[in-house]
C-alpha atoms as a PDB file:
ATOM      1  CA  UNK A   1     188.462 246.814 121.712  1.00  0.00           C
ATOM      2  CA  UNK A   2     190.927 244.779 123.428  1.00  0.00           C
ATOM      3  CA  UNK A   3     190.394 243.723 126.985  1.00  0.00           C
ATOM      4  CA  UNK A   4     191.508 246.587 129.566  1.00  0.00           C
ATOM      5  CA  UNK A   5     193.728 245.776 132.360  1.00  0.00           C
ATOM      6  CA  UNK A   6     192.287 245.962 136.152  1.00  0.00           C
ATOM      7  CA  UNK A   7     192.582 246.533 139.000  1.00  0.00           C
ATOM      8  CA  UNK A   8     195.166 243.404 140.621  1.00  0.00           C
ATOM      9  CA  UNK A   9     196.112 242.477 137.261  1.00  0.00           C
ATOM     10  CA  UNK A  10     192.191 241.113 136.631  1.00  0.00           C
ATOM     11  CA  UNK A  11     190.842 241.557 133.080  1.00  0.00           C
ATOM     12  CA  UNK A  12     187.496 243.540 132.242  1.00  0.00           C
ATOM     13  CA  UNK A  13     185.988 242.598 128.553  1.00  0.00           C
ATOM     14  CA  UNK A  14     184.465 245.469 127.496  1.00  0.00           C
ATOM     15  CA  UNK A  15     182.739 245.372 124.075  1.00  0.00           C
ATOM     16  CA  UNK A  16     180.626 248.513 123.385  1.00  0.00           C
ATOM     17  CA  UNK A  17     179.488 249.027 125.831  1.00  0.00           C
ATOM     18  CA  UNK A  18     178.584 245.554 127.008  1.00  0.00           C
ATOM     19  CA  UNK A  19     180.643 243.641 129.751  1.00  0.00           C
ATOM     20  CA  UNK A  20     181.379 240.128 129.115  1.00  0.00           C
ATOM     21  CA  UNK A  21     183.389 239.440 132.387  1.00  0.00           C
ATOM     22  CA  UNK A  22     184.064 241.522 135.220  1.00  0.00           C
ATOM     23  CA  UNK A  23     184.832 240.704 139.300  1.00  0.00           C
ATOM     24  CA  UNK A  24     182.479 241.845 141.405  1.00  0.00           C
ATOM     25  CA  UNK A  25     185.359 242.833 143.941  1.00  0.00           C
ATOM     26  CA  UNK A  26     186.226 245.758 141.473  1.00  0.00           C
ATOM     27  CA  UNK A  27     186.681 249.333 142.682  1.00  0.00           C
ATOM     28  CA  UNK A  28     183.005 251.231 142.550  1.00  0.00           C
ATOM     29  CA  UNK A  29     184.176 254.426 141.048  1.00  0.00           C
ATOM     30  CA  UNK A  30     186.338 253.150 138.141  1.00  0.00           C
ATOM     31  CA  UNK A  31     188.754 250.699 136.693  1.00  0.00           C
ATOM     32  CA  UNK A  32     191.782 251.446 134.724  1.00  0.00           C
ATOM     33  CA  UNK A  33     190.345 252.308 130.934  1.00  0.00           C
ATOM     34  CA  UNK A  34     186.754 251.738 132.423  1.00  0.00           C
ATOM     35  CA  UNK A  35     184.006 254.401 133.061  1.00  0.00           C
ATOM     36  CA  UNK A  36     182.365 254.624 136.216  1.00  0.00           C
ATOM     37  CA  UNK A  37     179.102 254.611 133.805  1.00  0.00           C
ATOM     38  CA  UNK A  38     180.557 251.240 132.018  1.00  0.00           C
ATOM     39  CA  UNK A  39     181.522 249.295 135.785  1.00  0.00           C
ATOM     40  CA  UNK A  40     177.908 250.564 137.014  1.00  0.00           C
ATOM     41  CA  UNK A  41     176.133 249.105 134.363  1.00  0.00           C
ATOM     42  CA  UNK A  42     178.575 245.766 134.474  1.00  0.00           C
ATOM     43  CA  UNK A  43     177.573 245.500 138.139  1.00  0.00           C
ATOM     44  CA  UNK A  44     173.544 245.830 137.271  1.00  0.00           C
ATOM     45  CA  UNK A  45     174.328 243.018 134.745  1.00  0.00           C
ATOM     46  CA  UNK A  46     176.165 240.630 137.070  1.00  0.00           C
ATOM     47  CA  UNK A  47     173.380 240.812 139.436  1.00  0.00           C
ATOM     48  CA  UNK A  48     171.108 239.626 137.209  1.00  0.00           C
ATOM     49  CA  UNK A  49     173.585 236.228 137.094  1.00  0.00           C
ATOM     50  CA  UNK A  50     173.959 235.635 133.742  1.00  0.00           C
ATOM     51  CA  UNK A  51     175.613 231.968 133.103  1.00  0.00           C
ATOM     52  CA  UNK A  52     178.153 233.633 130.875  1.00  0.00           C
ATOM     53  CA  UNK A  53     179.283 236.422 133.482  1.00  0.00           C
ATOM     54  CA  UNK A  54     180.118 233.706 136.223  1.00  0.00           C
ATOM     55  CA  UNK A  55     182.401 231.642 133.917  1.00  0.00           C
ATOM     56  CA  UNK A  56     185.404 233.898 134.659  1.00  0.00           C
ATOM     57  CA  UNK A  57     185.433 233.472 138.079  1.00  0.00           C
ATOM     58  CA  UNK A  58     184.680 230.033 137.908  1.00  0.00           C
ATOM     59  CA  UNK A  59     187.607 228.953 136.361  1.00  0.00           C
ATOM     60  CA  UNK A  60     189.738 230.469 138.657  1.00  0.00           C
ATOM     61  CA  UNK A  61     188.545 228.247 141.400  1.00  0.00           C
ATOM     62  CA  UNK A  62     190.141 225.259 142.424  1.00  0.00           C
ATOM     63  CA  UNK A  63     189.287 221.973 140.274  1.00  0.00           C
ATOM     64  CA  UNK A  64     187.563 219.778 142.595  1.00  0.00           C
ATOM     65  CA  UNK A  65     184.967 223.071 143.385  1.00  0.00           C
ATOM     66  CA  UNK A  66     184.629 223.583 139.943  1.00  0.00           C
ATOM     67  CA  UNK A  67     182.747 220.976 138.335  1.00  0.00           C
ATOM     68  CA  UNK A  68     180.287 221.376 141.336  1.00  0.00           C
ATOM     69  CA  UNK A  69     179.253 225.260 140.504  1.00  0.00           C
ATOM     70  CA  UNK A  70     179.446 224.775 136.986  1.00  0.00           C
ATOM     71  CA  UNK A  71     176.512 221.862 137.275  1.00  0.00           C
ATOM     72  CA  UNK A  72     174.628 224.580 139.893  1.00  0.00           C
ATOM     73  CA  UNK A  73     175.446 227.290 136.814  1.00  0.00           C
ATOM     74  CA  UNK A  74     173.741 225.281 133.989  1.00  0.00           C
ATOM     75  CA  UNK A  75     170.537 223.943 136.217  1.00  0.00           C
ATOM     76  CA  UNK A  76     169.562 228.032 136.816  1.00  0.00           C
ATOM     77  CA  UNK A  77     170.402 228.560 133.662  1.00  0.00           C
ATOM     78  CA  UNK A  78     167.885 226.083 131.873  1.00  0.00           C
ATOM     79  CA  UNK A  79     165.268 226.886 134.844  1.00  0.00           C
ATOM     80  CA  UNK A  80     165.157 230.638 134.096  1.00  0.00           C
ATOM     81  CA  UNK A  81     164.971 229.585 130.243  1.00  0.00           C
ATOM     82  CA  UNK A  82     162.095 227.062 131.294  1.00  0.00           C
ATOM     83  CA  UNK A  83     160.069 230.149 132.810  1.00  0.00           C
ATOM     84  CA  UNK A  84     157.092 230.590 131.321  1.00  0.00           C
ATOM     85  CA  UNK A  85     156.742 234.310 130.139  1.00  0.00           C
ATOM     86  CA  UNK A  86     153.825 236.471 130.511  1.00  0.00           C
ATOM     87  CA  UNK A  87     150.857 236.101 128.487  1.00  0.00           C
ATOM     88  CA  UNK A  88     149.947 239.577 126.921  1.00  0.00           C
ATOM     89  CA  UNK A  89     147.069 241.018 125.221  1.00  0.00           C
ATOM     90  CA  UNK A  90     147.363 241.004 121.586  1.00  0.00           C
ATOM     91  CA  UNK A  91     147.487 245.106 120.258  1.00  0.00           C
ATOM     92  CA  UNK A  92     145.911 243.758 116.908  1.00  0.00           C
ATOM     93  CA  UNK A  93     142.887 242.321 118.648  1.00  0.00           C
ATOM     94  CA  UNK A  94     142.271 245.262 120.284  1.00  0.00           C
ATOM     95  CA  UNK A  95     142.248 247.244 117.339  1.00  0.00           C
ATOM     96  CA  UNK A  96     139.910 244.752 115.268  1.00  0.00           C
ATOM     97  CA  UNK A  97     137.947 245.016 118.605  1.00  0.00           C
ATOM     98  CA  UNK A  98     137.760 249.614 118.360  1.00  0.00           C
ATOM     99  CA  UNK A  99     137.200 249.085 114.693  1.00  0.00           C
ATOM    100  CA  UNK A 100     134.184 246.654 114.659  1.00  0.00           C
ATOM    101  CA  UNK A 101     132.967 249.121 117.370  1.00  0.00           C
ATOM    102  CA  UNK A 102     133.575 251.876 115.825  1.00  0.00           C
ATOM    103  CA  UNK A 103     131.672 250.951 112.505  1.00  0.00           C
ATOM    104  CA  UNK A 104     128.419 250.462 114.164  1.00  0.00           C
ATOM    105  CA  UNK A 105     128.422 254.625 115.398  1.00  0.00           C
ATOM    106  CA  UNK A 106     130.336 256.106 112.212  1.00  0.00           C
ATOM    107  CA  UNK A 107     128.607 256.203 108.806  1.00  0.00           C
ATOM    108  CA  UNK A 108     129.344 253.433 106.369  1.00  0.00           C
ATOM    109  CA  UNK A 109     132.463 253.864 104.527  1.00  0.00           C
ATOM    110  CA  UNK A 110     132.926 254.735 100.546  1.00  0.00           C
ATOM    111  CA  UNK A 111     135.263 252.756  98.617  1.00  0.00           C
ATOM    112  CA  UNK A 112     137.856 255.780  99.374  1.00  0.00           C
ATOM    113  CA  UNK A 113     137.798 255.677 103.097  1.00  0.00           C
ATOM    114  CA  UNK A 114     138.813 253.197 105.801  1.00  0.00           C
ATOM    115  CA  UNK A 115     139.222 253.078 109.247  1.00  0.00           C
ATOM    116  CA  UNK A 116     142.400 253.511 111.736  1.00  0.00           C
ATOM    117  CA  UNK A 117     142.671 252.348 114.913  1.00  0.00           C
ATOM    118  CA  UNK A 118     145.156 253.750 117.699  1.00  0.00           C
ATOM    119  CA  UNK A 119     148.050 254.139 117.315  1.00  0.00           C
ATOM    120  CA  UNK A 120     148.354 252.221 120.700  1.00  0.00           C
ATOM    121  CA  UNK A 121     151.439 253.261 122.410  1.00  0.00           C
ATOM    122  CA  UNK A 122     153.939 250.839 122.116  1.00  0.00           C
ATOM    123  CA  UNK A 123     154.690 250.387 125.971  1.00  0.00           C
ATOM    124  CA  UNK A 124     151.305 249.619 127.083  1.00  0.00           C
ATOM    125  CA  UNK A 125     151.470 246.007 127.820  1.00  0.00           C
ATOM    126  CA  UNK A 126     148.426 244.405 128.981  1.00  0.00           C
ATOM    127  CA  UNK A 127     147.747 240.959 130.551  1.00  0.00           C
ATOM    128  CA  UNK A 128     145.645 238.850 128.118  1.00  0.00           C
ATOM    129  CA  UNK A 129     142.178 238.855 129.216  1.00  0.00           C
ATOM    130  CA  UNK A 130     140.565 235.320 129.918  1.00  0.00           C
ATOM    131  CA  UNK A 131     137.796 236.203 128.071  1.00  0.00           C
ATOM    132  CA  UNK A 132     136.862 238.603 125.356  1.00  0.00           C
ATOM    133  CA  UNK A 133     137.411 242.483 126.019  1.00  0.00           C
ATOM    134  CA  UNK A 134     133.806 244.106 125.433  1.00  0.00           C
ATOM    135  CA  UNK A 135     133.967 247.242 123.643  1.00  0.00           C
ATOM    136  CA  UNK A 136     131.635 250.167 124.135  1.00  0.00           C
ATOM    137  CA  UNK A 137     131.284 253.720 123.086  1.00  0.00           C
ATOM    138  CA  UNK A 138     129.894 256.324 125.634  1.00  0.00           C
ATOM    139  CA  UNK A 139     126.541 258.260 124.962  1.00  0.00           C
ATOM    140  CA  UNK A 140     127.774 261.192 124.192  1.00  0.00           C
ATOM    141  CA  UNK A 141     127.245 263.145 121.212  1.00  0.00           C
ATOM    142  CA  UNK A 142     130.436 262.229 118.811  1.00  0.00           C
ATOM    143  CA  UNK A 143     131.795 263.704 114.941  1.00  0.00           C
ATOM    144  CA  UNK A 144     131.003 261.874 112.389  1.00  0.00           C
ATOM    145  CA  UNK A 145     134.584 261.077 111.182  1.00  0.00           C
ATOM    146  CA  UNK A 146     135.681 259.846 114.515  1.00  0.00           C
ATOM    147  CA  UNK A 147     134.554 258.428 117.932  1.00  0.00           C
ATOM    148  CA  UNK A 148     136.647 257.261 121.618  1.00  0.00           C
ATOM    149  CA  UNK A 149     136.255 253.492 121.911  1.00  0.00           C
ATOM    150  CA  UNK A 150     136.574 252.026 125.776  1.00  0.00           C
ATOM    151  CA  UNK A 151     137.724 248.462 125.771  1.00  0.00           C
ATOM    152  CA  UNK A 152     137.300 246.846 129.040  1.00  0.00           C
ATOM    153  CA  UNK A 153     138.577 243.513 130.458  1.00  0.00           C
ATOM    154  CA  UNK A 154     136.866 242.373 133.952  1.00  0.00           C
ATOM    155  CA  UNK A 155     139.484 240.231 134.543  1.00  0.00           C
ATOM    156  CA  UNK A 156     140.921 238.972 136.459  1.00  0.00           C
ATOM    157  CA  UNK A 157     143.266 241.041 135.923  1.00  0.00           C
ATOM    158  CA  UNK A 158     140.930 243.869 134.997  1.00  0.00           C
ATOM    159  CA  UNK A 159     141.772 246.586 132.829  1.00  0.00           C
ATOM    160  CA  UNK A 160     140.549 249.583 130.676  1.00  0.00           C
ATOM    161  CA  UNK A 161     141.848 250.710 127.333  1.00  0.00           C
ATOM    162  CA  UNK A 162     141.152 254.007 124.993  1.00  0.00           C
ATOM    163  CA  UNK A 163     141.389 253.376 121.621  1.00  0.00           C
ATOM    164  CA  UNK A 164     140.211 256.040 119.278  1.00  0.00           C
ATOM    165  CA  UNK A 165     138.792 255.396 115.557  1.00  0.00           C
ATOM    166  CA  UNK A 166     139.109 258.052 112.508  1.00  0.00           C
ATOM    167  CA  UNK A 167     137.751 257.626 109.339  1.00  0.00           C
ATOM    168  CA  UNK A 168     140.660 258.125 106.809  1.00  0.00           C
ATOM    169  CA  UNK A 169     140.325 258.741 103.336  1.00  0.00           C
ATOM    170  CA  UNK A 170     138.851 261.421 101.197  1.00  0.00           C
ATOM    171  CA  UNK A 171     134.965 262.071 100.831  1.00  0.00           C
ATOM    172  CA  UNK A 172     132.697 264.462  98.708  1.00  0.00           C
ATOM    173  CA  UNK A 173     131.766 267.709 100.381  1.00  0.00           C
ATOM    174  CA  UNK A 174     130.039 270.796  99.847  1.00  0.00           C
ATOM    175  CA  UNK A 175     131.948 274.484  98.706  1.00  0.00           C
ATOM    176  CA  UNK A 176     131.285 277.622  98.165  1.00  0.00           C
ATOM    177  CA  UNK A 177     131.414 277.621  94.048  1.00  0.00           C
ATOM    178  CA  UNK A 178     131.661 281.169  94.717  1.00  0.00           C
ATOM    179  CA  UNK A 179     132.504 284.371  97.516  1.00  0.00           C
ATOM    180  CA  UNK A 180     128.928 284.439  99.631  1.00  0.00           C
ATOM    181  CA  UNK A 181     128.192 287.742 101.027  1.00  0.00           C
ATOM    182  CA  UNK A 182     127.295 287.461 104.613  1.00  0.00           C
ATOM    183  CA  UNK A 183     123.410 287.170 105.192  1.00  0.00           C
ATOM    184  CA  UNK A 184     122.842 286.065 101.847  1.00  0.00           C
ATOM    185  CA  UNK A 185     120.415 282.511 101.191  1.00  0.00           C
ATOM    186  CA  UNK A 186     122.068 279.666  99.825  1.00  0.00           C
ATOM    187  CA  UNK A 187     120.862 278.387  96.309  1.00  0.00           C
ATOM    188  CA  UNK A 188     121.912 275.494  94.186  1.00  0.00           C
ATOM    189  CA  UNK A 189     124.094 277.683  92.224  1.00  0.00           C
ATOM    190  CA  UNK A 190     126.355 278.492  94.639  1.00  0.00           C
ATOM    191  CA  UNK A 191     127.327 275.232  95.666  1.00  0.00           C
ATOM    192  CA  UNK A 192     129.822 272.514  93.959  1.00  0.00           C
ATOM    193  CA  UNK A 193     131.038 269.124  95.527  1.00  0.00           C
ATOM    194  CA  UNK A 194     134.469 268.153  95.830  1.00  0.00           C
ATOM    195  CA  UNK A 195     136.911 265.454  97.314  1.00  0.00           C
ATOM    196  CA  UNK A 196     138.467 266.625  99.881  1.00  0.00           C
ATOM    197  CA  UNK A 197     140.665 264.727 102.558  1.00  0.00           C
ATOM    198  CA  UNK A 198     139.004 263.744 105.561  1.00  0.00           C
ATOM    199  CA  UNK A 199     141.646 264.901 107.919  1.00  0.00           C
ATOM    200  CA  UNK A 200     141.248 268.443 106.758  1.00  0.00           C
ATOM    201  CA  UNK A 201     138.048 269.127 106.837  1.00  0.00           C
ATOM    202  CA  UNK A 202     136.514 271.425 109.835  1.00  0.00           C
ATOM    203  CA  UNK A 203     133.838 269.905 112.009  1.00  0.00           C
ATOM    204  CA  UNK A 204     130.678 269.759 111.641  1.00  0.00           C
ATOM    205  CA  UNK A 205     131.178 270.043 107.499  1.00  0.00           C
ATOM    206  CA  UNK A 206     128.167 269.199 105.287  1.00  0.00           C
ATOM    207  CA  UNK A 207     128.733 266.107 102.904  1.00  0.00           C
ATOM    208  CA  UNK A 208     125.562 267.009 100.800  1.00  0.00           C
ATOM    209  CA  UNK A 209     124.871 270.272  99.377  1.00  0.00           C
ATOM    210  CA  UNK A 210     121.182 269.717  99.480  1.00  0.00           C
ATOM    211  CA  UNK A 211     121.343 270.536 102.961  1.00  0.00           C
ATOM    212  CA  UNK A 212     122.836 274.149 102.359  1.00  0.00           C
ATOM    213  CA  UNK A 213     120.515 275.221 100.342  1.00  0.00           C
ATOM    214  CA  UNK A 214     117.906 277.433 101.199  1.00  0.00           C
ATOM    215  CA  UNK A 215     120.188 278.134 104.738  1.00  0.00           C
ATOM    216  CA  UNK A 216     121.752 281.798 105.313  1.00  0.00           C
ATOM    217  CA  UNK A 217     125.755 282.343 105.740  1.00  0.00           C
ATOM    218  CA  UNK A 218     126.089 283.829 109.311  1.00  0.00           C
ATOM    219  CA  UNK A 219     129.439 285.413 107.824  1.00  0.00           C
ATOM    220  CA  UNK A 220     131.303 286.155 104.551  1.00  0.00           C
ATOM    221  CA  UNK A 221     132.150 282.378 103.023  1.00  0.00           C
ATOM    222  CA  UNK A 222     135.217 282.504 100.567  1.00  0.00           C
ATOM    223  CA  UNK A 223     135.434 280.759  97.060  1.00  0.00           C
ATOM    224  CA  UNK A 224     136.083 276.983  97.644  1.00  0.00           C
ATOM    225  CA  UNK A 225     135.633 277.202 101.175  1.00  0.00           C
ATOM    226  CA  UNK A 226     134.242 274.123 102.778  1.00  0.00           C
ATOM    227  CA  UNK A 227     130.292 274.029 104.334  1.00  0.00           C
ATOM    228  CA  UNK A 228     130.124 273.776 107.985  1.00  0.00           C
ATOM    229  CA  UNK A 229     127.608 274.050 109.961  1.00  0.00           C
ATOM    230  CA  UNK A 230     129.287 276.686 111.861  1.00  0.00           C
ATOM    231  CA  UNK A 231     129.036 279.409 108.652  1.00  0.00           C
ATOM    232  CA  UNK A 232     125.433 278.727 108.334  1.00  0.00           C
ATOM    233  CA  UNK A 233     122.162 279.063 110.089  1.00  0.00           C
ATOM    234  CA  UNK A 234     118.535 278.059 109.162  1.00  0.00           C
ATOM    235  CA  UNK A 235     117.024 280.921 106.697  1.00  0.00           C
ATOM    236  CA  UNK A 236     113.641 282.582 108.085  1.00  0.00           C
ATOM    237  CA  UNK A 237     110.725 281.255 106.724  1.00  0.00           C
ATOM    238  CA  UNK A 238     108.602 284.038 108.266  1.00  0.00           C
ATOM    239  CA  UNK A 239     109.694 287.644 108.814  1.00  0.00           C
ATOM    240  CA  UNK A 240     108.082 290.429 110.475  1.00  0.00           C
ATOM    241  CA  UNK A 241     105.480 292.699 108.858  1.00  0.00           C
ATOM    242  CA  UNK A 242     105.169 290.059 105.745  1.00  0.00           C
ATOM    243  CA  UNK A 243     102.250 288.860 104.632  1.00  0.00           C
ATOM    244  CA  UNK A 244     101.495 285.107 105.178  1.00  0.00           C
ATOM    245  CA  UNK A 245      98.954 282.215 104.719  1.00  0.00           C
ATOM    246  CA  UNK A 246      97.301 281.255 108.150  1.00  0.00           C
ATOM    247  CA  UNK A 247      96.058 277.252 107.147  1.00  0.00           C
ATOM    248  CA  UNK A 248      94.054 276.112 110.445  1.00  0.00           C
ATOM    249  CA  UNK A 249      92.380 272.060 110.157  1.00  0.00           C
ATOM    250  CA  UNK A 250      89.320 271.764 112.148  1.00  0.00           C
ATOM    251  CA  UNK A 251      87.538 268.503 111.775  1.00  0.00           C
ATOM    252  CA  UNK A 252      88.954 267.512 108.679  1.00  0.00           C
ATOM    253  CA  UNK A 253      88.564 270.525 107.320  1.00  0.00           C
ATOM    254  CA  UNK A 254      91.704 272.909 105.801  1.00  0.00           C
ATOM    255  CA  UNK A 255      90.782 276.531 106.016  1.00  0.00           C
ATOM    256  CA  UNK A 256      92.944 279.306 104.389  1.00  0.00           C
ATOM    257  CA  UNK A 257      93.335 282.969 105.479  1.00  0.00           C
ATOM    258  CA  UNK A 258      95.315 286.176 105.581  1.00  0.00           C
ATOM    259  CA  UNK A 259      97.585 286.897 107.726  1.00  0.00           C
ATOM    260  CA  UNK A 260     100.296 289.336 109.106  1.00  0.00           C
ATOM    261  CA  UNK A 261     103.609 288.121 111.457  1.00  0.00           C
ATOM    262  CA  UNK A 262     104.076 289.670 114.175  1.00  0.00           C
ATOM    263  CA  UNK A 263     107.717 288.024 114.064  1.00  0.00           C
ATOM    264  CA  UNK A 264     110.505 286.439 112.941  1.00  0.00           C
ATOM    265  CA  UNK A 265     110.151 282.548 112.596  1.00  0.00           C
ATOM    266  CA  UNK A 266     112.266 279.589 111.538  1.00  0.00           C
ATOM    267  CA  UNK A 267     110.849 276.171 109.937  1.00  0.00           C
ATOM    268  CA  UNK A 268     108.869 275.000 113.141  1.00  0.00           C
ATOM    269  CA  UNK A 269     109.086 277.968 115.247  1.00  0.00           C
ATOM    270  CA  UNK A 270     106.472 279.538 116.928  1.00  0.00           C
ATOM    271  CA  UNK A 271     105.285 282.871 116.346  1.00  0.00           C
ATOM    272  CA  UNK A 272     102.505 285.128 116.546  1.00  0.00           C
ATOM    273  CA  UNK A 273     100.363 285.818 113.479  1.00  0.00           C
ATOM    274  CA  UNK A 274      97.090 288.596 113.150  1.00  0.00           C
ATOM    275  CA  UNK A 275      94.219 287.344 111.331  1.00  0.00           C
ATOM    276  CA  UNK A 276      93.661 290.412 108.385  1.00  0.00           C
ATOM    277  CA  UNK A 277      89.896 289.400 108.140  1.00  0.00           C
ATOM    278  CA  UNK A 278      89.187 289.335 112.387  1.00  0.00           C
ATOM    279  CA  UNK A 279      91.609 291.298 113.317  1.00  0.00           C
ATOM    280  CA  UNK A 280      92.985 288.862 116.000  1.00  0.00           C
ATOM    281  CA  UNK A 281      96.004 287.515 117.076  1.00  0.00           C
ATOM    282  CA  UNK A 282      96.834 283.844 117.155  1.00  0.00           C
ATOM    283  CA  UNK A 283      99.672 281.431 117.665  1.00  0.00           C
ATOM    284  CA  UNK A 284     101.044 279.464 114.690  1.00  0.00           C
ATOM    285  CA  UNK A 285     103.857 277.504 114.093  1.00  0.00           C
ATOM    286  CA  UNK A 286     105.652 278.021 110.324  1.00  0.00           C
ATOM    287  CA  UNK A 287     105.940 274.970 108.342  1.00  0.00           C
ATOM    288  CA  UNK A 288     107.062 276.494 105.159  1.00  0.00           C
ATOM    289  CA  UNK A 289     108.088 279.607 103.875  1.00  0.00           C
ATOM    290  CA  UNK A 290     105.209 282.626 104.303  1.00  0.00           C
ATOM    291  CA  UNK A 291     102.765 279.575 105.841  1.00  0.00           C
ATOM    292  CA  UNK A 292     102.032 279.000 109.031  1.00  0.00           C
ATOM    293  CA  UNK A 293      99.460 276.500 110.889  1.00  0.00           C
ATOM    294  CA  UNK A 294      97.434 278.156 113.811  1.00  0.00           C
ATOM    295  CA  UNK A 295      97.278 275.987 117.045  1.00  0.00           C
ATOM    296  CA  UNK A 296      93.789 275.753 118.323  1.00  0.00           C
ATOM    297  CA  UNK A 297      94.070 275.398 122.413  1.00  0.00           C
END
């Protein structure tokens, strides 16, 4: 765009949008074929003294001035080009930092998987640290595809960072080969592996299908649905009314009896038991399914 004509006959250089020359007596609200958005933003720039702004009116002053300010001119320029700039933090060390971290809480990674870092947002600048930034996760229970990393610098200057870590990738997980009925026990039969992508499965999903089995769905579970732990619970090893082995060790000694449960009992879970031959009622604990050990007080 050619030059536009000022105010006074003075020229303003306007090439989109940037301002190569422009007096800084010009009117504040606009000059002729000039925004008021364009001579704002002109002004902000001449403040900042830029050697090739001040050339215009430079030459108009008289000769034996001019040499004088042009020599002032070039020593700020090369001084502010001399200026050291500010030493930042490095965004990829900090990454390498949450991922090393990272792998010593998350479980080792297949061939298919990897880790990402971040993404840390682009205008977080910090000032490089004089000495390592430590990393550290907190103690609180974390999923096992992804954990919070705080990196912290003590400075000086000190500063603390948030990085989180995902595990990316696919991985083999446990389905439903089939529709499971609410209530029902898992067997081997009703469960298939797949690969799945990582970033779609629910929490808390169950990588080996060893660990369904034997557990009861808590609600209906659809064909090819995924195994959390949220649709299953632990199946009852003892039930009420059933009839169950009462094993009691005394001295190294294992005796076996009859027994009836007086409850309902997980693996590990206490529950009341009456001896069939006695008659009386002790306290067991069931180990296995229809067994439970008696605890002598």
């Amino acid at each position: 765009m050619p030059p536009a004509a000022g105010h006074g006959g003075r020229q303003v250089g306007v090439q989109q949008g940037a301002i190569l020359c422009l007096s800084r007596r010009a009117p504040r609200r606009y000059r002729s074929g000039v925004s008021y958005t364009t001579v704002e933003r002109a002004r902000q720039r001449w403040d900042r003294w830029h050697a090739a702004c001040l050339l215009c009116p430079i030459l108009r002053q008289p000769p034996k001035y001019r040499r004088a300010t042009l020599l002032l001119v070039a020593c700020l320029s090369r001084a502010q080009a001399a200026a050291p700039a500010a030493v930042l933090q490095d965004v990829g060390d900090l990454n390498a930092l949450a991922t090393a971290e990272a792998a010593r809480h998350l479980p080792p990674l297949t061939d298919k998987q990897r880790f990402a870092a971040g993404p840390i947002p682009p205008h977080i600048q910090l000032a490089r640290c004089p000495e390592t930034p430590k990393p550290s996760v907190g103690p609180a229970p974390h999923m096992n595809d992804r954990v919070l990393v705080e990196i912290r610098c003590q400075g000086p200057p000190a500063w603390h960072l948030y990085v989180p870590v995902r595990i990316v990738g696919t991985t083999m997980v446990a389905v439903a080969a089939r529709a499971i009925v609410a209530g029902s026990v898992l067997t081997a039969n009703d469960l298939r592996v797949e690969q799945h992508d990582m970033t779609e499965l629910p929490p808390g999903y169950l990588d080996d299908p060893a660990i369904a089995v034997g557990r009861t769905a808590a609600r209906p579970i659809s064909g090819g649905a995924v195994l959390s732990n949220q649709l299953l619970v632990a199946s009852k090893a003892v039930q009420r009314g059933q009839t169950v082995t009462l094993v009691a060790d005394a001295g190294g000694m294992s005796v076996r009896m009859a027994g009836r449960a007086l409850g309902d009992a997980m693996v590990n879970q206490r529950v009341r038991v009456q001896n069939l031959s006695s008659g009386k009622v002790v306290e067991g604990i069931a180990r296995s399914e229809q067994v439970v050990e008696i605890i002598f007080q």
